[in-house]
PDB file of N, CA and C in Angstrom:
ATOM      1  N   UNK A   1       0.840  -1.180   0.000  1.00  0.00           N
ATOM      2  CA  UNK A   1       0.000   0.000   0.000  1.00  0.00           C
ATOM      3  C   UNK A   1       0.886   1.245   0.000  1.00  0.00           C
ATOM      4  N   UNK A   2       0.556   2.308  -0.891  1.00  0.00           N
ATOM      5  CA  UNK A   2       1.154   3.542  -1.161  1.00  0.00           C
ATOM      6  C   UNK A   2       1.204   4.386   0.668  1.00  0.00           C
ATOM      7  N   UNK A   3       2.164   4.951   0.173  1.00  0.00           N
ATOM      8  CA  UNK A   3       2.261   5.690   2.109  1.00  0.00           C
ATOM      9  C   UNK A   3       2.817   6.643   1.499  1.00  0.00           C
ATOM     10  N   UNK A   4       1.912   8.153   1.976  1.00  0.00           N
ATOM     11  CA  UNK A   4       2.332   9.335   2.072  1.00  0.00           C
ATOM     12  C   UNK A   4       3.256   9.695   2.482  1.00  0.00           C
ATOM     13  N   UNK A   5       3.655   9.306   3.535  1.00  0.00           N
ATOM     14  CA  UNK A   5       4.977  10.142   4.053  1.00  0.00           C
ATOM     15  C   UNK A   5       6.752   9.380   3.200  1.00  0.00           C
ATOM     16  N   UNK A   6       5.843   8.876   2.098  1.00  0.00           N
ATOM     17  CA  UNK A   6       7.365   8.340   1.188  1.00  0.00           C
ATOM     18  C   UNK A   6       7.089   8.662  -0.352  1.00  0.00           C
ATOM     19  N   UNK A   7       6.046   9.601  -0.491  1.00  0.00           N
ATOM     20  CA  UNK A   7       5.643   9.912  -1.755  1.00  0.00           C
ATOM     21  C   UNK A   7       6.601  10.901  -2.601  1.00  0.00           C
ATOM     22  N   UNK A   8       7.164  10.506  -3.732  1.00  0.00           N
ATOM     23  CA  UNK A   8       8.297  11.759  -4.507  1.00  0.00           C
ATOM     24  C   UNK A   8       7.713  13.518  -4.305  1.00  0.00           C
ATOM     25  N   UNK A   9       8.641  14.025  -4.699  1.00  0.00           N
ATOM     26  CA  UNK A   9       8.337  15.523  -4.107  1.00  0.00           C
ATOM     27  C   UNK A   9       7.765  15.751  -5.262  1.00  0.00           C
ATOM     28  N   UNK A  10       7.908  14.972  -6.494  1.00  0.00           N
ATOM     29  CA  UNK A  10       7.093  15.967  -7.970  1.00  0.00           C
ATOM     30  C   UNK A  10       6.000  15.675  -8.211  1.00  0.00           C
ATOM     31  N   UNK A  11       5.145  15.197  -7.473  1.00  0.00           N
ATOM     32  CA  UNK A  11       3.633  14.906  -6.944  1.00  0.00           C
ATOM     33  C   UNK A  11       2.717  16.526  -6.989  1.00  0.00           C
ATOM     34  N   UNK A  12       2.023  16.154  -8.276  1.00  0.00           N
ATOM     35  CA  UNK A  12       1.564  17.546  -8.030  1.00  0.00           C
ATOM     36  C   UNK A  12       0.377  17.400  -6.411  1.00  0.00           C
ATOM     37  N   UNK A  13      -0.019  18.530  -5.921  1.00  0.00           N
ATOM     38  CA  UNK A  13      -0.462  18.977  -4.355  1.00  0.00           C
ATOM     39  C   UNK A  13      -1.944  18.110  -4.761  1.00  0.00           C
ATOM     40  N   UNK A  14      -2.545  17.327  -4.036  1.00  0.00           N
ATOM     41  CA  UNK A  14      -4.217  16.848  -4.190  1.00  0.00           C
ATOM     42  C   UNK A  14      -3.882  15.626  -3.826  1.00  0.00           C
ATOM     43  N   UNK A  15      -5.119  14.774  -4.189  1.00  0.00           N
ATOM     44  CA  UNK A  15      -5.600  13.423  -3.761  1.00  0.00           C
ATOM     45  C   UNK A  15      -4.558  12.373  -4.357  1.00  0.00           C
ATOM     46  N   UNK A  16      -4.124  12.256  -5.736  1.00  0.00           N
ATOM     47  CA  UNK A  16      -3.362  11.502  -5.930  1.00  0.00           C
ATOM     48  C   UNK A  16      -1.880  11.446  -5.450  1.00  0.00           C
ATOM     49  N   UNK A  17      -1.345  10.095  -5.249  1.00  0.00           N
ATOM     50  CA  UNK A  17       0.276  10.407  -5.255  1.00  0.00           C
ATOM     51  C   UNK A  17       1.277   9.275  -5.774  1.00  0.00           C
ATOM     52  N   UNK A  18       2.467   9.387  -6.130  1.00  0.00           N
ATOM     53  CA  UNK A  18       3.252   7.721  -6.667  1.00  0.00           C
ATOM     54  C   UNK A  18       4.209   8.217  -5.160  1.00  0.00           C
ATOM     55  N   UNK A  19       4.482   6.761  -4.395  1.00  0.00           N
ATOM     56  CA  UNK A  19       5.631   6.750  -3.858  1.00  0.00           C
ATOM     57  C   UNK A  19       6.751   6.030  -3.896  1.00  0.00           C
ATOM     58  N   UNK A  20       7.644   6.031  -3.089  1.00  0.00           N
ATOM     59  CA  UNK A  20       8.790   5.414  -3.367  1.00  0.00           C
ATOM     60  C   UNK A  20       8.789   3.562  -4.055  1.00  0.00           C
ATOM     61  N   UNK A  21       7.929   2.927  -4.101  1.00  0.00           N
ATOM     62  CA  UNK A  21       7.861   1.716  -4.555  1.00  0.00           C
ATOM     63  C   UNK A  21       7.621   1.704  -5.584  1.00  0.00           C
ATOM     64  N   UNK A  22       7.588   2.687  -6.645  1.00  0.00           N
ATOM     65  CA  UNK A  22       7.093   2.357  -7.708  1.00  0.00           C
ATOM     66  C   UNK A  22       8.400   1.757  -8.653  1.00  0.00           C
ATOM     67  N   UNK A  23       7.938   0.799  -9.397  1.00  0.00           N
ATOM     68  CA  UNK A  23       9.025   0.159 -10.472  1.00  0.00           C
ATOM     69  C   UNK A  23       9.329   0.356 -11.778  1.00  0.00           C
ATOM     70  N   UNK A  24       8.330   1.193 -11.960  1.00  0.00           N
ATOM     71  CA  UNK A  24       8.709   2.056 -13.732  1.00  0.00           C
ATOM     72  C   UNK A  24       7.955   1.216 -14.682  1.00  0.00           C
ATOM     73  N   UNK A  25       6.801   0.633 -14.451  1.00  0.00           N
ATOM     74  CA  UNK A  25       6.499  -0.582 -15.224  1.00  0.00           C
ATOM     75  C   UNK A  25       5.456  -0.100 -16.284  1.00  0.00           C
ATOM     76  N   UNK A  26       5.228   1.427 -16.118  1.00  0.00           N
ATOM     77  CA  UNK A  26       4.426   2.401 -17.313  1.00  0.00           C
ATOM     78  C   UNK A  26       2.800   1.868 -16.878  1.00  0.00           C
ATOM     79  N   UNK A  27       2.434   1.072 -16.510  1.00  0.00           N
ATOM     80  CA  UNK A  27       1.157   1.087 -16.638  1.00  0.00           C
ATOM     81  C   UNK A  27       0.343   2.090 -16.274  1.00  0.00           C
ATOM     82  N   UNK A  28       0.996   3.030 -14.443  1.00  0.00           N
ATOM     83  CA  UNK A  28      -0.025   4.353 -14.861  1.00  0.00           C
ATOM     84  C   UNK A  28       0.285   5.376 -15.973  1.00  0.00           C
ATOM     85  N   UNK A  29       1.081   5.229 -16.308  1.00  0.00           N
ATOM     86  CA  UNK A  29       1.306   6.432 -17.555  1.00  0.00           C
ATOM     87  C   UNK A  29       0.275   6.029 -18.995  1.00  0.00           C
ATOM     88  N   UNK A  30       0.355   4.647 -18.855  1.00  0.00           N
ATOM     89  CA  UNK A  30      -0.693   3.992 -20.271  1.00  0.00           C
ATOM     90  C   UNK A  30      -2.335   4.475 -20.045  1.00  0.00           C
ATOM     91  N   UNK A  31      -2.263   4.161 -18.300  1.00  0.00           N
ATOM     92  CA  UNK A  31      -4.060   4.199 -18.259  1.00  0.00           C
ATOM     93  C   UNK A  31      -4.451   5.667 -17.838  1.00  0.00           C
ATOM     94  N   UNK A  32      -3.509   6.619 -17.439  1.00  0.00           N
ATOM     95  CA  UNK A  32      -3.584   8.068 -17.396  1.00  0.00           C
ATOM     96  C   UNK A  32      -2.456   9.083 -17.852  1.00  0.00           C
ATOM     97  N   UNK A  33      -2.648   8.981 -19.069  1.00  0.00           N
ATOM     98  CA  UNK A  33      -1.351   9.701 -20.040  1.00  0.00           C
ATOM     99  C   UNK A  33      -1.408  11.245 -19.284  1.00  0.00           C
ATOM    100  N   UNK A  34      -3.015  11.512 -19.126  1.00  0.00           N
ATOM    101  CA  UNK A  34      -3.217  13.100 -18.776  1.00  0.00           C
ATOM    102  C   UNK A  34      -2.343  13.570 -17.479  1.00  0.00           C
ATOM    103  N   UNK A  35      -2.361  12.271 -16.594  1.00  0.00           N
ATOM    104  CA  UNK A  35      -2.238  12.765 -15.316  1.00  0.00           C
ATOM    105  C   UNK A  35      -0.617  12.038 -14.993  1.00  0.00           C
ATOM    106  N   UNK A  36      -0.078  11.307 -15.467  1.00  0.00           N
ATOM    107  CA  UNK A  36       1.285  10.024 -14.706  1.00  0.00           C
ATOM    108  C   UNK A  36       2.234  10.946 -15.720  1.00  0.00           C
ATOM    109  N   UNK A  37       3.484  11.134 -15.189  1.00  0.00           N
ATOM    110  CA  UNK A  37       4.713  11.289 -16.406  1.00  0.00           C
ATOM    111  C   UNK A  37       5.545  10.195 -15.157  1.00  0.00           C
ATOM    112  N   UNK A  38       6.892  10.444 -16.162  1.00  0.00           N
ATOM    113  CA  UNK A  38       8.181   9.545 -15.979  1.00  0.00           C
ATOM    114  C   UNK A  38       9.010  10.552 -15.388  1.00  0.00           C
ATOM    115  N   UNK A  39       9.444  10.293 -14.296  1.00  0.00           N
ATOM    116  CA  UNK A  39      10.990  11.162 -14.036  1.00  0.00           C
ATOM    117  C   UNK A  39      11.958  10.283 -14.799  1.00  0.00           C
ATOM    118  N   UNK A  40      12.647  11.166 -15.780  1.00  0.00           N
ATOM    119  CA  UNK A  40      13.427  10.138 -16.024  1.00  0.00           C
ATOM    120  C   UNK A  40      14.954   9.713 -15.970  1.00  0.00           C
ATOM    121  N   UNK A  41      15.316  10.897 -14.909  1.00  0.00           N
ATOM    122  CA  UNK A  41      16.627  10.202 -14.360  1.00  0.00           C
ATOM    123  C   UNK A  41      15.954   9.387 -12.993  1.00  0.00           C
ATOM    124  N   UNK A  42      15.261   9.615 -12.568  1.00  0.00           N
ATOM    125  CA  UNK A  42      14.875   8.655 -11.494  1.00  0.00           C
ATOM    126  C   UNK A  42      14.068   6.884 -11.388  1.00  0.00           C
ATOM    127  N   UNK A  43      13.949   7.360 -13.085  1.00  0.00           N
ATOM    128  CA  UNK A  43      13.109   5.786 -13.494  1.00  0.00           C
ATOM    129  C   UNK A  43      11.795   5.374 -12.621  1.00  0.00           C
ATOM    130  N   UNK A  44      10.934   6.292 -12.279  1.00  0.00           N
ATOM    131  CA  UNK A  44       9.796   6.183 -11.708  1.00  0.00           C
ATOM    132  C   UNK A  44       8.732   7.184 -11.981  1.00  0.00           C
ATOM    133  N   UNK A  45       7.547   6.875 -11.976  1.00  0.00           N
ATOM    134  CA  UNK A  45       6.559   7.653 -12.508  1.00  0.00           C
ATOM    135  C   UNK A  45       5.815   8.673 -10.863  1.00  0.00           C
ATOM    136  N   UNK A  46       5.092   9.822 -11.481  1.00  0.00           N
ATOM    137  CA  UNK A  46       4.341  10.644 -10.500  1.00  0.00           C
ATOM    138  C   UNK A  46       3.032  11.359 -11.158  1.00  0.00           C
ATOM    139  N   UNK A  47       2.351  11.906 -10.287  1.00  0.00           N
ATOM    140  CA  UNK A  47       1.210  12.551 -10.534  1.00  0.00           C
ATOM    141  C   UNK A  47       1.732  13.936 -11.071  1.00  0.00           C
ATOM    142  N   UNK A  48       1.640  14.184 -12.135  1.00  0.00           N
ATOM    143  CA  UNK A  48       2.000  15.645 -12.675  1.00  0.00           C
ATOM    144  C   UNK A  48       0.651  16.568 -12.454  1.00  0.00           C
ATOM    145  N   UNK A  49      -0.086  15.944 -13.052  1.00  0.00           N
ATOM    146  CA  UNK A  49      -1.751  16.587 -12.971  1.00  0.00           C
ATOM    147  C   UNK A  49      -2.764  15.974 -11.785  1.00  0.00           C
ATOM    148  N   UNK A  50      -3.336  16.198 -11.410  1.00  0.00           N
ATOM    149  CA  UNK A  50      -4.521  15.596 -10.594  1.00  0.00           C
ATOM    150  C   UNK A  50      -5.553  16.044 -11.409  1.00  0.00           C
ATOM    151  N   UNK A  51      -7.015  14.794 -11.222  1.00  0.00           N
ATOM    152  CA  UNK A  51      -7.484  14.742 -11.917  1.00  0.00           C
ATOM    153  C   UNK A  51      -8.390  15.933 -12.577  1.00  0.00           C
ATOM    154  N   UNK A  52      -8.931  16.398 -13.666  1.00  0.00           N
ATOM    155  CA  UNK A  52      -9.632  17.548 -13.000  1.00  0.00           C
ATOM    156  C   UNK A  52     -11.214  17.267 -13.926  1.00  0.00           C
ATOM    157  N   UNK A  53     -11.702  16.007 -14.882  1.00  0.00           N
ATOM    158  CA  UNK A  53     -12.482  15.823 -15.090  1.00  0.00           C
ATOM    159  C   UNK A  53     -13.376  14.157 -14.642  1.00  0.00           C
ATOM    160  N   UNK A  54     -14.222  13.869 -14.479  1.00  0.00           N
ATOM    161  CA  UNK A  54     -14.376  12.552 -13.995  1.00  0.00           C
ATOM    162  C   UNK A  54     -14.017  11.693 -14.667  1.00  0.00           C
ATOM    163  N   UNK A  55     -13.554  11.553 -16.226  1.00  0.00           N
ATOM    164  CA  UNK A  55     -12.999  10.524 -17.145  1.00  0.00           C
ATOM    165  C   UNK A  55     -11.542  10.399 -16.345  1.00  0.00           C
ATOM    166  N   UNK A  56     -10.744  11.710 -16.637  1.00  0.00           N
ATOM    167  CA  UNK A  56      -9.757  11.780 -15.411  1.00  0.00           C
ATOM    168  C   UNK A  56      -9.881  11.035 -13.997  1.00  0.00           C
ATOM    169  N   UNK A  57     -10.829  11.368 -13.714  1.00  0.00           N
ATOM    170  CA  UNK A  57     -10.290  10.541 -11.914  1.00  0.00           C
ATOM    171  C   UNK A  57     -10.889   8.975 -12.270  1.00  0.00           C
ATOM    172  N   UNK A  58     -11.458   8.342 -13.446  1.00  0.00           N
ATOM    173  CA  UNK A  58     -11.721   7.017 -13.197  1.00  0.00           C
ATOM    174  C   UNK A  58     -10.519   6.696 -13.973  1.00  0.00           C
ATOM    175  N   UNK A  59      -9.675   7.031 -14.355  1.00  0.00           N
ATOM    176  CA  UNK A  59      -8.704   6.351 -15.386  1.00  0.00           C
ATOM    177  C   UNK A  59      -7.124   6.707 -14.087  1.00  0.00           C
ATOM    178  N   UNK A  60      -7.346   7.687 -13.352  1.00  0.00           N
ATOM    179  CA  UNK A  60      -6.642   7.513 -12.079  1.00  0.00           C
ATOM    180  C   UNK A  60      -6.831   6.757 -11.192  1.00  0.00           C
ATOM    181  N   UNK A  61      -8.247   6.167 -10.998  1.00  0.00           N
ATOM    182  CA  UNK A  61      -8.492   5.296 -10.163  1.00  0.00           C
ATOM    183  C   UNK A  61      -8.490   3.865 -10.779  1.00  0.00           C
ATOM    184  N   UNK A  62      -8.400   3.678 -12.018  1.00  0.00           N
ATOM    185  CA  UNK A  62      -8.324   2.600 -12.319  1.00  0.00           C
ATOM    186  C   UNK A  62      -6.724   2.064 -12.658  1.00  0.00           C
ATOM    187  N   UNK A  63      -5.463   3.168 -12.497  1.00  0.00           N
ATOM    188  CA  UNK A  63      -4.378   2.915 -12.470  1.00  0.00           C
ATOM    189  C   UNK A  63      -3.903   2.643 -10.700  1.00  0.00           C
ATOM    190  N   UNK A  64      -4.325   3.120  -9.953  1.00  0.00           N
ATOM    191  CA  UNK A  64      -4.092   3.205  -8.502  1.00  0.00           C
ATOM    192  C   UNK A  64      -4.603   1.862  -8.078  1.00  0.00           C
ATOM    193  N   UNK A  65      -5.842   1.260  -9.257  1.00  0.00           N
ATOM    194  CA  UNK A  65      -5.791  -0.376  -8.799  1.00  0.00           C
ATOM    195  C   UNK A  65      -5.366  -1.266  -9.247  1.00  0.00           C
ATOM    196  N   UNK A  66      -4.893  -0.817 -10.685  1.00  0.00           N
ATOM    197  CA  UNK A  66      -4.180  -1.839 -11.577  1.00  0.00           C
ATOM    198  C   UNK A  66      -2.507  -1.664 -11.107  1.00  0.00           C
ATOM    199  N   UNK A  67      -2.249  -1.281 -10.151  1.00  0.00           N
ATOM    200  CA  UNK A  67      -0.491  -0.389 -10.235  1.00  0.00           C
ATOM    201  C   UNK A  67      -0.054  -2.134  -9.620  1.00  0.00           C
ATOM    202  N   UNK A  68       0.682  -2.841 -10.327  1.00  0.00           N
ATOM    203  CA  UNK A  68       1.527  -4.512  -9.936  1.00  0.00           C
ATOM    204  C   UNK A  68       2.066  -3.897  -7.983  1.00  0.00           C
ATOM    205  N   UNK A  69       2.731  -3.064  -7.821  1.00  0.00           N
ATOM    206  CA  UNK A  69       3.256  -2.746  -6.106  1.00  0.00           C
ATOM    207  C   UNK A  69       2.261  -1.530  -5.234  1.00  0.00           C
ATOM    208  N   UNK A  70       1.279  -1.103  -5.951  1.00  0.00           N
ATOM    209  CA  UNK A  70       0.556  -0.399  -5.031  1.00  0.00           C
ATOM    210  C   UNK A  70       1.520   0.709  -4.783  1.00  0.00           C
ATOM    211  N   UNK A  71       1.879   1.460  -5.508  1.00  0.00           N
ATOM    212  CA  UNK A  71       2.662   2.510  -5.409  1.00  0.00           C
ATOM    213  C   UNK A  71       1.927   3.731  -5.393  1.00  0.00           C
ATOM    214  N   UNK A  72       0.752   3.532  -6.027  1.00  0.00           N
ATOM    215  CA  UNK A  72       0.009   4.823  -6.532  1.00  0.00           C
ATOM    216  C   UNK A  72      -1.073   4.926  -4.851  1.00  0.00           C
ATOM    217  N   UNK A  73      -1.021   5.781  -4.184  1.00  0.00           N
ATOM    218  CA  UNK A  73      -2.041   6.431  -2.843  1.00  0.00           C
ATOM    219  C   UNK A  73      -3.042   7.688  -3.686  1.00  0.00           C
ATOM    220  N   UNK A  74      -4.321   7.487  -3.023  1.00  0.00           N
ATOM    221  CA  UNK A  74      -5.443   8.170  -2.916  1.00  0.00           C
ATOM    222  C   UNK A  74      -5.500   8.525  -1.324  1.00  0.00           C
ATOM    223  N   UNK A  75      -4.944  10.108  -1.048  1.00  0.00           N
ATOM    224  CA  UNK A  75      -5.615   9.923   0.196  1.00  0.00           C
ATOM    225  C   UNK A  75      -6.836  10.796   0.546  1.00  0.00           C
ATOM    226  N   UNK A  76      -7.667  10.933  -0.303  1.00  0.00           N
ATOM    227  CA  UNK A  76      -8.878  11.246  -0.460  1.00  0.00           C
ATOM    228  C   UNK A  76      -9.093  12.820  -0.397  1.00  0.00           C
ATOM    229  N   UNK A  77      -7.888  13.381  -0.360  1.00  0.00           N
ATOM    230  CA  UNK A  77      -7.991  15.056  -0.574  1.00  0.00           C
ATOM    231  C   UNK A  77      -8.874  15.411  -1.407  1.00  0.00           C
TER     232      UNK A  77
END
């Protein structure tokens, strides 16, 4: 399970977040192009955008359940 207090700093501010477990495996970037980028000297993905339409937050929420390590946190901001 994703834990806030280990979430990357390039997390844009809101409900979504990637933290330190994530493995680079692209799937949130596939199922939310709008909202996931790549750091890519760090080889891990983050929330650039939060969501801001409801197609948006189900395609965030459907990466936060599809994520293989549970990297991706909702903490309901």
């Amino acid at each position: 399970m994703a834990d806030a207090a280990n979430k990357y700093t390039e997390n844009a501010s809101g409900k979504y977040y990637v933290d330190n477990q994530c493995i680079d495996c692209d799937l949130c970037r596939e199922t939310a192009p709008d909202n996931f980028k790549r750091n890519e000297d760090g080889g891990y993905s983050y929330v650039y955008k939060q969501p801001a339409t409801p197609e948006e937050e189900t395609r965030c929420k459907e990466a936060k359940e599809g994520c293989p390590v549970e990297a991706i946190g909702d903490n309901g901001a």
